[in-house]
N, C-alpha and C. Protein backbone atom coordinates (compact mmCIF):
# COMPACT_ATOMS: atom_id res chain seq x y z
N UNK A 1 -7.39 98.74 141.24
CA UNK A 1 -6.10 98.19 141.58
C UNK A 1 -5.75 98.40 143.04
N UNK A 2 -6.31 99.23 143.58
CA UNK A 2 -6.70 99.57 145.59
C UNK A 2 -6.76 98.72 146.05
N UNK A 3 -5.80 97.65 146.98
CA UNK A 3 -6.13 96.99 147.91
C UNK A 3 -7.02 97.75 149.42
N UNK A 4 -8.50 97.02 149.46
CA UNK A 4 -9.11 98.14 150.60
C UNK A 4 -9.19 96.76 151.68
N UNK A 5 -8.82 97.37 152.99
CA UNK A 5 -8.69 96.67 153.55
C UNK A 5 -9.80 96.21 154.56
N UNK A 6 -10.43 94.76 155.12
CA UNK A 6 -11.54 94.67 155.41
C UNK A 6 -11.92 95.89 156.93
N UNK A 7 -10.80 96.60 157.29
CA UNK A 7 -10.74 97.54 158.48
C UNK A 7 -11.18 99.20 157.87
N UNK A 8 -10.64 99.17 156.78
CA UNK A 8 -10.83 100.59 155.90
C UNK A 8 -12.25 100.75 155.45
N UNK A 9 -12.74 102.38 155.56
CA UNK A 9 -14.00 102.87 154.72
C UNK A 9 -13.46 103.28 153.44
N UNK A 10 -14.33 103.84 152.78
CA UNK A 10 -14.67 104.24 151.52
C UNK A 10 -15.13 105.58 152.12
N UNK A 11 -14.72 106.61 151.78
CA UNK A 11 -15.29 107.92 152.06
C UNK A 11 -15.30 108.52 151.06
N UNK A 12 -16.66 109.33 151.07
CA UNK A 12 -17.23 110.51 149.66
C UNK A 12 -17.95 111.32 150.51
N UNK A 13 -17.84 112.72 150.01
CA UNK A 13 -18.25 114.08 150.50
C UNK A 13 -18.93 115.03 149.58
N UNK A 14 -19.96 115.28 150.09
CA UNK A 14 -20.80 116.28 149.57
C UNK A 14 -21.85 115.90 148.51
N UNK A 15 -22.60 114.83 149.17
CA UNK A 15 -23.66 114.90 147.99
C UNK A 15 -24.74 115.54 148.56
N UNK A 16 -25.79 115.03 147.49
CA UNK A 16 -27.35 116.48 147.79
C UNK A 16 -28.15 115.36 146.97
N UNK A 17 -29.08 115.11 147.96
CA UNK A 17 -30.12 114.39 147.37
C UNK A 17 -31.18 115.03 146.09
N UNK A 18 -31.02 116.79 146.66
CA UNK A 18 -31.52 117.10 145.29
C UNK A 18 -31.46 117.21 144.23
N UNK A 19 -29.99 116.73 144.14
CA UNK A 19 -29.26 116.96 142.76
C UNK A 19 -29.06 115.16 142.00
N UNK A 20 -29.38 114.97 143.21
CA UNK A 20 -29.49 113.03 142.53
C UNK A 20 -31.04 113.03 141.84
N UNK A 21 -30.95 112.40 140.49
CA UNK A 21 -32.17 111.78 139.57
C UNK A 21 -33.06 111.62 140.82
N UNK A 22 -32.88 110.48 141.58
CA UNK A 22 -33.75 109.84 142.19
C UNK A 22 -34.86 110.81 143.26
N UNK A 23 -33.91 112.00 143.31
CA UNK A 23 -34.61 113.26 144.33
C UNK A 23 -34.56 112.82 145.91
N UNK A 24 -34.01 111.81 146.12
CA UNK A 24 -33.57 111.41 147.48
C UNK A 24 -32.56 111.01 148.42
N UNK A 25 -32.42 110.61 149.01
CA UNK A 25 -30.72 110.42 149.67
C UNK A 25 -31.02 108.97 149.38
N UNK A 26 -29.51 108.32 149.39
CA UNK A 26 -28.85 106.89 148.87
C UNK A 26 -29.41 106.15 150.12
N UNK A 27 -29.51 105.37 150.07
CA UNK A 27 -29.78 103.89 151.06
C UNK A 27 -28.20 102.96 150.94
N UNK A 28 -28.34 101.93 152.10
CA UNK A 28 -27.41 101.28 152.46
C UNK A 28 -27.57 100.35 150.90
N UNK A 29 -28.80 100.17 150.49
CA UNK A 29 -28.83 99.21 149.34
C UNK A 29 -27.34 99.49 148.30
N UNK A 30 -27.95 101.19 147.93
CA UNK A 30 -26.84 101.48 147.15
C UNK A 30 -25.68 101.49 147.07
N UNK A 31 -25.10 101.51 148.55
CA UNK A 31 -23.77 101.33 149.01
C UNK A 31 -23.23 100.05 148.68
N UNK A 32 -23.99 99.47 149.13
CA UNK A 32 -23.96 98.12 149.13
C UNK A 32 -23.52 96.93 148.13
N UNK A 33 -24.91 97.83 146.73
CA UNK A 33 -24.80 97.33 145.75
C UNK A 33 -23.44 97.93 144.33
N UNK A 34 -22.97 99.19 144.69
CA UNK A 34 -22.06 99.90 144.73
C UNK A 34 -20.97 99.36 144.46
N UNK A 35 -20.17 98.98 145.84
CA UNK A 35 -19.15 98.60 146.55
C UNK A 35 -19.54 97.22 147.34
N UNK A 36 -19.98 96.30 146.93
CA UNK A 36 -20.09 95.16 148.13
C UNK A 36 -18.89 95.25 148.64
N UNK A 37 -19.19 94.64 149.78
CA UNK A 37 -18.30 93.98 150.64
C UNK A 37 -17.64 94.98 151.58
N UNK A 38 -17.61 95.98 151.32
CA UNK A 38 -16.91 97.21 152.05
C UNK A 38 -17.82 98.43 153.04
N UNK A 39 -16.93 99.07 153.91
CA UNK A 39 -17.64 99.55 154.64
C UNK A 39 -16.95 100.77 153.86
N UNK A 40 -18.55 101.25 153.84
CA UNK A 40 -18.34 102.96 153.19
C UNK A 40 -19.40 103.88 153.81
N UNK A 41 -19.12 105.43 153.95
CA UNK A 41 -19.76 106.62 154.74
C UNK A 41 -19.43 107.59 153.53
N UNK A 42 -21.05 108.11 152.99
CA UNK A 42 -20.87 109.32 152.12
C UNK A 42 -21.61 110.27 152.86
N UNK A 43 -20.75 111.22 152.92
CA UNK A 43 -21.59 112.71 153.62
C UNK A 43 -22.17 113.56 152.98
N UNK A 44 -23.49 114.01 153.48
CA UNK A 44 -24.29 114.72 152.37
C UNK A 44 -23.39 116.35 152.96
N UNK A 45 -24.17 116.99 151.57
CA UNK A 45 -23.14 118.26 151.11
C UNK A 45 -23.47 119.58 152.72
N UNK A 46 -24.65 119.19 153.86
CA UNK A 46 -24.60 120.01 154.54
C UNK A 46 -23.59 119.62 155.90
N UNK A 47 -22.70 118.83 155.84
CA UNK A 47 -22.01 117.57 156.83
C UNK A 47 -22.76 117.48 157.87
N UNK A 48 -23.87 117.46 157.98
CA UNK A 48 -24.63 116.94 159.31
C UNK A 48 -25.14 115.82 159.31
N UNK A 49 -25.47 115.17 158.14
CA UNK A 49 -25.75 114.14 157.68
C UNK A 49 -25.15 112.84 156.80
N UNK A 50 -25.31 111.80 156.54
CA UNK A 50 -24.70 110.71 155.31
C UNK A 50 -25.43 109.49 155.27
N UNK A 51 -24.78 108.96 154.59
CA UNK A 51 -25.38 107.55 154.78
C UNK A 51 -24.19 105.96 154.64
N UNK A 52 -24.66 105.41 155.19
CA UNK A 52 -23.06 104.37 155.89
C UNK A 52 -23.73 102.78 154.95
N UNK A 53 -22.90 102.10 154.53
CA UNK A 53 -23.52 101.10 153.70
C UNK A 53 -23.90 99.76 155.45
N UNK A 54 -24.18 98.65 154.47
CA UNK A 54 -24.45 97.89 155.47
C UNK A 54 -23.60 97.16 156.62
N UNK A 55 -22.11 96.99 155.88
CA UNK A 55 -20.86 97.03 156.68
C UNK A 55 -20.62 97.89 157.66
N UNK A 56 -21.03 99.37 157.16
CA UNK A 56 -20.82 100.47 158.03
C UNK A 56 -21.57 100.14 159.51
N UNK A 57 -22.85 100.30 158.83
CA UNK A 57 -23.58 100.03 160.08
C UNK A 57 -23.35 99.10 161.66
N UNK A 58 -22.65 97.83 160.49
CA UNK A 58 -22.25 96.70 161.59
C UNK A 58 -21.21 97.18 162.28
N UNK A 59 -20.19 97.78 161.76
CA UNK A 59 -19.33 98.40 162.53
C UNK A 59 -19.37 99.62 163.32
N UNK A 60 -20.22 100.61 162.79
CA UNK A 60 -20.56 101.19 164.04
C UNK A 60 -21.41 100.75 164.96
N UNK A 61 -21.77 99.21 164.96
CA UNK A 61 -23.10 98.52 166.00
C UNK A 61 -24.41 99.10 166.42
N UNK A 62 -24.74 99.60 164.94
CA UNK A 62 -26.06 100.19 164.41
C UNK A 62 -26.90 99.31 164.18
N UNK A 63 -27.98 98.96 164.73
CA UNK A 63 -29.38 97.97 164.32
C UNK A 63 -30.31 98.20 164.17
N UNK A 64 -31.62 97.25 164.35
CA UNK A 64 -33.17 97.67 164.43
C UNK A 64 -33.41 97.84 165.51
N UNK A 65 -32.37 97.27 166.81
CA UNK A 65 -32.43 97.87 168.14
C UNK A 65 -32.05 99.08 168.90
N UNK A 66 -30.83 99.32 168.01
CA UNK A 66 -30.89 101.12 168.00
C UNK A 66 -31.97 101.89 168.26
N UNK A 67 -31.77 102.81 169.28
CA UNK A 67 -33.01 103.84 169.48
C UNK A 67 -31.79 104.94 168.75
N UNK A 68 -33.03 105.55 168.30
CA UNK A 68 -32.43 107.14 167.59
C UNK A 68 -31.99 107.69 169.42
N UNK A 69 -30.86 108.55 169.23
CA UNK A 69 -30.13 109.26 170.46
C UNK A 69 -30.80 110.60 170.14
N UNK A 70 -31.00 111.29 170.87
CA UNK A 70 -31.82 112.76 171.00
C UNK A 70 -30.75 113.15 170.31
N UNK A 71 -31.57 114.29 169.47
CA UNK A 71 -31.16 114.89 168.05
C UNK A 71 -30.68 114.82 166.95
N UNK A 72 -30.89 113.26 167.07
CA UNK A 72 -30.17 112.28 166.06
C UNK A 72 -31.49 111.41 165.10
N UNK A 73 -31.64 110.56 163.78
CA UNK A 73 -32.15 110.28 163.24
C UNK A 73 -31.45 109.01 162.19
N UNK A 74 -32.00 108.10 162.81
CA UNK A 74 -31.12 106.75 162.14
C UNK A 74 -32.74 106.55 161.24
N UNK A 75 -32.47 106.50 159.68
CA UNK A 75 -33.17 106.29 158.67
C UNK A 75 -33.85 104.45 158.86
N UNK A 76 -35.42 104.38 158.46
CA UNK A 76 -35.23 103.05 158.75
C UNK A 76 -36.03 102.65 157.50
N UNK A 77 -35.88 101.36 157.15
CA UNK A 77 -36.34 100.70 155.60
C UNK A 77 -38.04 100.96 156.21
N UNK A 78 -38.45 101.01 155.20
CA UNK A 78 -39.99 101.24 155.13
C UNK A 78 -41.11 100.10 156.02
N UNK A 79 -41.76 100.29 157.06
CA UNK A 79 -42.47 99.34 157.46
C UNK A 79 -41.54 98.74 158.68
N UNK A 80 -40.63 98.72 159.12
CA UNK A 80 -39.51 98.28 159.79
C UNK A 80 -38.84 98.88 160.61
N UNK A 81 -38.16 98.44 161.50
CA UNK A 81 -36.58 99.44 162.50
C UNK A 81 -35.65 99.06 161.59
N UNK A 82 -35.31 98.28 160.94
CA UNK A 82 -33.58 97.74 160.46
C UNK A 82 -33.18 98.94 160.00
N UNK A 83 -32.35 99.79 160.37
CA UNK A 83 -31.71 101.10 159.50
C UNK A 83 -31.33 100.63 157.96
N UNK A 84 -31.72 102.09 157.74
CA UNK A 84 -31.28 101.92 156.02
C UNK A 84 -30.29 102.59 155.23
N UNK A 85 -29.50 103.43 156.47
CA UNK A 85 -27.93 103.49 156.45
C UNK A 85 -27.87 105.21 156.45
N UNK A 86 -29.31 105.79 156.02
CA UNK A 86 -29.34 107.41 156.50
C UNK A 86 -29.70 107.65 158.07
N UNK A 87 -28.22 108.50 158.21
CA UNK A 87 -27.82 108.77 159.87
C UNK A 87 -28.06 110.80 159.49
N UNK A 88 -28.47 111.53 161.11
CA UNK A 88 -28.31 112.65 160.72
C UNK A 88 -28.12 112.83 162.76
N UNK A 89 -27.35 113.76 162.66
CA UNK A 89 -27.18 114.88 163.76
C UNK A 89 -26.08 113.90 164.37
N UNK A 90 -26.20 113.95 165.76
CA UNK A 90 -25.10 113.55 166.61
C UNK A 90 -24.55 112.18 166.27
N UNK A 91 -25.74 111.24 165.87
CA UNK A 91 -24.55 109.71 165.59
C UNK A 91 -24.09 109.93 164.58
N UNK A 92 -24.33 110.71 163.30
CA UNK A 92 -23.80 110.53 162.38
C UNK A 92 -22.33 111.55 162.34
N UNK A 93 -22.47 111.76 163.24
CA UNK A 93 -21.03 112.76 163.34
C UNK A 93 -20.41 111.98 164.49
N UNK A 94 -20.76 110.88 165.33
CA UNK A 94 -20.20 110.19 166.26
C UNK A 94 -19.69 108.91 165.21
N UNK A 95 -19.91 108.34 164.51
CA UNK A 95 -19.68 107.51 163.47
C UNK A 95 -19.25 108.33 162.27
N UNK A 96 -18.67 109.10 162.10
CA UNK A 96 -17.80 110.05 160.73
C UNK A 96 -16.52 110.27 161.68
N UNK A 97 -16.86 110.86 163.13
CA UNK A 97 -15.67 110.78 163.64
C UNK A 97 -14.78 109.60 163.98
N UNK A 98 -14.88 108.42 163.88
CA UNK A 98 -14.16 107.13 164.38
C UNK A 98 -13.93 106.53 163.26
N UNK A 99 -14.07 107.42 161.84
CA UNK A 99 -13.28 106.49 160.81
C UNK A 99 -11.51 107.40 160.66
N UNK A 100 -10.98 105.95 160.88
CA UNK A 100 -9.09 106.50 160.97
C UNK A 100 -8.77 107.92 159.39
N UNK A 101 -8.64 109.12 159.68
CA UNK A 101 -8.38 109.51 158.01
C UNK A 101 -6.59 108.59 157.73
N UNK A 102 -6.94 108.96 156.39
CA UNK A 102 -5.92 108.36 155.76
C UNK A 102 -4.29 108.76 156.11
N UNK A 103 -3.71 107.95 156.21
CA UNK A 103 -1.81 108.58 156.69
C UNK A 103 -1.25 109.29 155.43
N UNK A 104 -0.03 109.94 155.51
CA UNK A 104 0.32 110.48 154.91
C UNK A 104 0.88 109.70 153.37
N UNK A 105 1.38 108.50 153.51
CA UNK A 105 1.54 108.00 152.15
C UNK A 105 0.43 107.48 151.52
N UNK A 106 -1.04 107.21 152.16
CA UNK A 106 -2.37 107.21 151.26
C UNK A 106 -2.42 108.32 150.54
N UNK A 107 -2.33 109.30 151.57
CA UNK A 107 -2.85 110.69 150.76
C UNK A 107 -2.04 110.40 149.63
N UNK A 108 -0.86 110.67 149.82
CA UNK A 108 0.02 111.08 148.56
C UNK A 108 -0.37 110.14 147.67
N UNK A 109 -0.85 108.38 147.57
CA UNK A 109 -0.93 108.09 146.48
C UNK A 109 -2.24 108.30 146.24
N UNK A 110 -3.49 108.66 146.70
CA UNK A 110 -4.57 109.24 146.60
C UNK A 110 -4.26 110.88 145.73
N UNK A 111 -3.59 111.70 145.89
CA UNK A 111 -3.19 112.53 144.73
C UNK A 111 -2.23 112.18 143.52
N UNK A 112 -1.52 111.38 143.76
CA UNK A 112 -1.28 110.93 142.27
C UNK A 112 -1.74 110.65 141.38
N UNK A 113 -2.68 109.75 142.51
CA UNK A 113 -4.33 108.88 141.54
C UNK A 113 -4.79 109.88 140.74
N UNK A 114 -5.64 110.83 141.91
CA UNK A 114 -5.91 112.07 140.67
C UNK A 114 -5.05 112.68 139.99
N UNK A 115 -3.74 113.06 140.20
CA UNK A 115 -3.44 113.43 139.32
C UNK A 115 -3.69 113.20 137.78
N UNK A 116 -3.20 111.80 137.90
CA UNK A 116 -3.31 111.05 136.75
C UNK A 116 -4.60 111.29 136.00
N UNK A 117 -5.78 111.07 136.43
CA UNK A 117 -6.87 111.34 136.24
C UNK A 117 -6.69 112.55 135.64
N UNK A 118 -6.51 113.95 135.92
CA UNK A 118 -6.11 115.05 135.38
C UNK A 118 -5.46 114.94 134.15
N UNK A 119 -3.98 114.13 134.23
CA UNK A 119 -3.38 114.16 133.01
C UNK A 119 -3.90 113.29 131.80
N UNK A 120 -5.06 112.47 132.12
CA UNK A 120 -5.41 111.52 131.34
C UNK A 120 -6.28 112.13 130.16
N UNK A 121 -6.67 113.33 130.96
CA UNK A 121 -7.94 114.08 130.22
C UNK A 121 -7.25 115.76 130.03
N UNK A 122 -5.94 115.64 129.89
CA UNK A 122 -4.99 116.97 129.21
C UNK A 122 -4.83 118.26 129.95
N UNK A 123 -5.07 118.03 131.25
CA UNK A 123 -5.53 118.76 132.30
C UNK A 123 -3.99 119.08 133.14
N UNK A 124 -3.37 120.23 133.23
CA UNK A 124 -2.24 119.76 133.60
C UNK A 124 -1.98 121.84 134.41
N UNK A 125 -3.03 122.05 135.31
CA UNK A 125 -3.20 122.80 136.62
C UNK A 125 -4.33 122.40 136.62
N UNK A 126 -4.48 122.74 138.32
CA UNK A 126 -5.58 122.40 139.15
C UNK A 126 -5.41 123.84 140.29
N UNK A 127 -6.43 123.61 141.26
CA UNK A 127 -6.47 124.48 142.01
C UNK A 127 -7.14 123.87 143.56
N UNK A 128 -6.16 124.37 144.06
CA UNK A 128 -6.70 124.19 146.14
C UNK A 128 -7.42 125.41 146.05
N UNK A 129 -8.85 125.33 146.24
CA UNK A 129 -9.43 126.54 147.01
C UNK A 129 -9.59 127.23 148.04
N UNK A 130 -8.78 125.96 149.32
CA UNK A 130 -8.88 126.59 150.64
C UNK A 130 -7.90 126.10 150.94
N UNK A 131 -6.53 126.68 150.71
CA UNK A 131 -5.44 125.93 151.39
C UNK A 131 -5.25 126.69 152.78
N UNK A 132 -5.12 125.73 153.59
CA UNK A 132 -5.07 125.99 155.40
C UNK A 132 -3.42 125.07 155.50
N UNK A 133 -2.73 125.66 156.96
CA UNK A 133 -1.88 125.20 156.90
C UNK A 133 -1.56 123.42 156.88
N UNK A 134 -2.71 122.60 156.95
CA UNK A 134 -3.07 121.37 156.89
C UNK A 134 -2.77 120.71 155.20
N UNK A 135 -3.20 121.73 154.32
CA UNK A 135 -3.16 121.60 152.64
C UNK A 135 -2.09 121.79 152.06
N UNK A 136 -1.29 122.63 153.03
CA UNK A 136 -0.19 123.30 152.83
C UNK A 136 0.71 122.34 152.68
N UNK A 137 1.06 121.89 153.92
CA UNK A 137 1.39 120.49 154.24
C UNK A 137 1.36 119.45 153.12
N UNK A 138 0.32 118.80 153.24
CA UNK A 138 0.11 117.56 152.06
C UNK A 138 0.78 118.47 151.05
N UNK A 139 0.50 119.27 150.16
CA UNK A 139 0.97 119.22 149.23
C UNK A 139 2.66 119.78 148.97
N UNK A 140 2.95 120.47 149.90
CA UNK A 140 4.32 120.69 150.13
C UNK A 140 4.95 119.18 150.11
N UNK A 141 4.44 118.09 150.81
CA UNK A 141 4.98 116.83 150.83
C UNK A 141 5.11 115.80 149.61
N UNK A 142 3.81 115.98 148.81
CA UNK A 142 3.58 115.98 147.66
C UNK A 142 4.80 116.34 146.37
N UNK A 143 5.06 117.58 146.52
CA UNK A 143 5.91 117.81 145.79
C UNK A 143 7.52 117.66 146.23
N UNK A 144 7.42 117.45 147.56
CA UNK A 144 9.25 117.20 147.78
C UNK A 144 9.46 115.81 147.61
N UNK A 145 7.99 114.86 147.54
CA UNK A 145 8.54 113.48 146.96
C UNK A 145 8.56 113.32 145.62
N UNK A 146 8.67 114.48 145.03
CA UNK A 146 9.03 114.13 143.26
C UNK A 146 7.78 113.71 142.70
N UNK A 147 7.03 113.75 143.15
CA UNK A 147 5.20 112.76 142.47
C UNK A 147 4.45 113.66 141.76
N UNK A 148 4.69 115.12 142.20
CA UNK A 148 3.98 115.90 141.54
C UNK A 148 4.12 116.61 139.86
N UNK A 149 3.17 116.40 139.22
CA UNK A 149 3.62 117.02 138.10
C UNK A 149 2.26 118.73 137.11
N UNK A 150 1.28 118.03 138.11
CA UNK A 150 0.11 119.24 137.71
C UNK A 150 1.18 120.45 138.50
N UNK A 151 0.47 121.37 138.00
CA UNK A 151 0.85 122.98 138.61
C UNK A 151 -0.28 123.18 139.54
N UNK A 152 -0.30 123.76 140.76
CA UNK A 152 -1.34 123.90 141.45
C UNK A 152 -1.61 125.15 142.05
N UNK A 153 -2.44 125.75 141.72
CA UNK A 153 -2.62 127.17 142.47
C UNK A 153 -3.53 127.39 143.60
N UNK A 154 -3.07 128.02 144.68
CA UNK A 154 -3.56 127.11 145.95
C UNK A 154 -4.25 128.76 147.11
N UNK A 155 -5.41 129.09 146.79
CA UNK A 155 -6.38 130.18 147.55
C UNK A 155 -5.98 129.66 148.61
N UNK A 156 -5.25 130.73 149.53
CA UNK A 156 -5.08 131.03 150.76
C UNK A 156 -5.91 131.28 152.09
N UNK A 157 -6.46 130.36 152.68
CA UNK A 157 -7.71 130.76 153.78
C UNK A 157 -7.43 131.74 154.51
N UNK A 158 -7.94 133.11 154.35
CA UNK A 158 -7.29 133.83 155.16
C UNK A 158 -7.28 134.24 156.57
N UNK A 159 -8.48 133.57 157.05
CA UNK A 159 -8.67 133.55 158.02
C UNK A 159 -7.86 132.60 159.00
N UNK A 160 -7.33 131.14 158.77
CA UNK A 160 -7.06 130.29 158.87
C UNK A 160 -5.09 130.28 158.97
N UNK A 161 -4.87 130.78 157.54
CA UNK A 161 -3.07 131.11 157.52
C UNK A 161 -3.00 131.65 155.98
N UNK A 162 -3.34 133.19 156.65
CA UNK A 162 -3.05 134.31 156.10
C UNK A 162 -1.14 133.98 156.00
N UNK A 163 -0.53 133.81 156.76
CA UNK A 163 0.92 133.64 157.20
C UNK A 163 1.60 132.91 155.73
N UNK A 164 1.01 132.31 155.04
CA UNK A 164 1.28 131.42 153.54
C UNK A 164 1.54 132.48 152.90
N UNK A 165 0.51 133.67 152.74
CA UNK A 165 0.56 134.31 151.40
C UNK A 165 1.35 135.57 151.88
N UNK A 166 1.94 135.55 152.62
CA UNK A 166 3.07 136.54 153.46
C UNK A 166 4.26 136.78 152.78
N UNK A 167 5.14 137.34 152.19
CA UNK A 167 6.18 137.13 152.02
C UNK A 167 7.22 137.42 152.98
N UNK A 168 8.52 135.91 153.09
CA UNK A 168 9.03 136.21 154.25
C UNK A 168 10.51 137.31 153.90
């Protein structure tokens, strides 16, 4: 029911090729075949790496003329240059950085979404494992717009803002 807009990615975090059946990292195919039509970037679970579907590519003006940039590794289809949408080291963190993150009323309906998801399946707490004053935030906002209804218990980074779990 997401209107995605032809300017917007699709972002997913933390996969592991070892933990995929296939024992390998995704290709632009999969993206592709996935999600047509959309530009999407999934980051594998060590963030140094991902893979960008075929939209992606065009928009970051990734080709078969692309030279890999020193310390970098643009994946290419077998027999060929045309990239096959696995990026690792510097472009792929030069292209993760230039996708817009989401504004503050995505987020919020991006946690409702899950919420829902939660309540659909009788689930009704959750847990932030690293709340930083950034998490803090969203979800403080979260709940002063009335949207929230899970209970959330939210691990304090302590390194980060110890200052949360302070009492004032």
């Amino acid at each position: 029911n997401r209107k995605i807009g032809s300017q917007d990615w699709i972002v997913g975090i933390g996969y592991d090729e070892q933990h995929l059946e296939e024992g390998r990292h995704p290709d632009r195919g999969v993206l592709d075949a996935a999600l047509p039509g959309v530009r999407v970037l999934i980051t594998h679970a060590s963030g140094e790496a991902g893979v960008i579907s075929s939209l992606g590519l065009s928009a970051a003006g990734i080709t078969a003329d692309t030279k890999d940039p020193e310390d970098s590794i643009i994946g290419r289809m077998a027999g060929s240059s045309l990239p096959n949408g696995y990026l690792e080291g510097e472009i792929f963190s030069s292209v993760a950085s230039k996708i817009a993150p989401p504004d503050e009323d995505q987020l919020l309906d991006q946690l409702e979404a899950a919420q829902d998801i939660y309540a659909r399946h009788g689930i009704t707490t959750a847990q932030e494992g690293l709340t930083r004053d950034e998490e803090w935030a969203m979800l403080r906002a979260f709940s002063d717009s009335g949207r929230m209804s899970l209970d959330i218990i939210c691990y304090v980074d302590p390194k980060e803002a110890k200052h949360l779990s302070q009492e004032n």
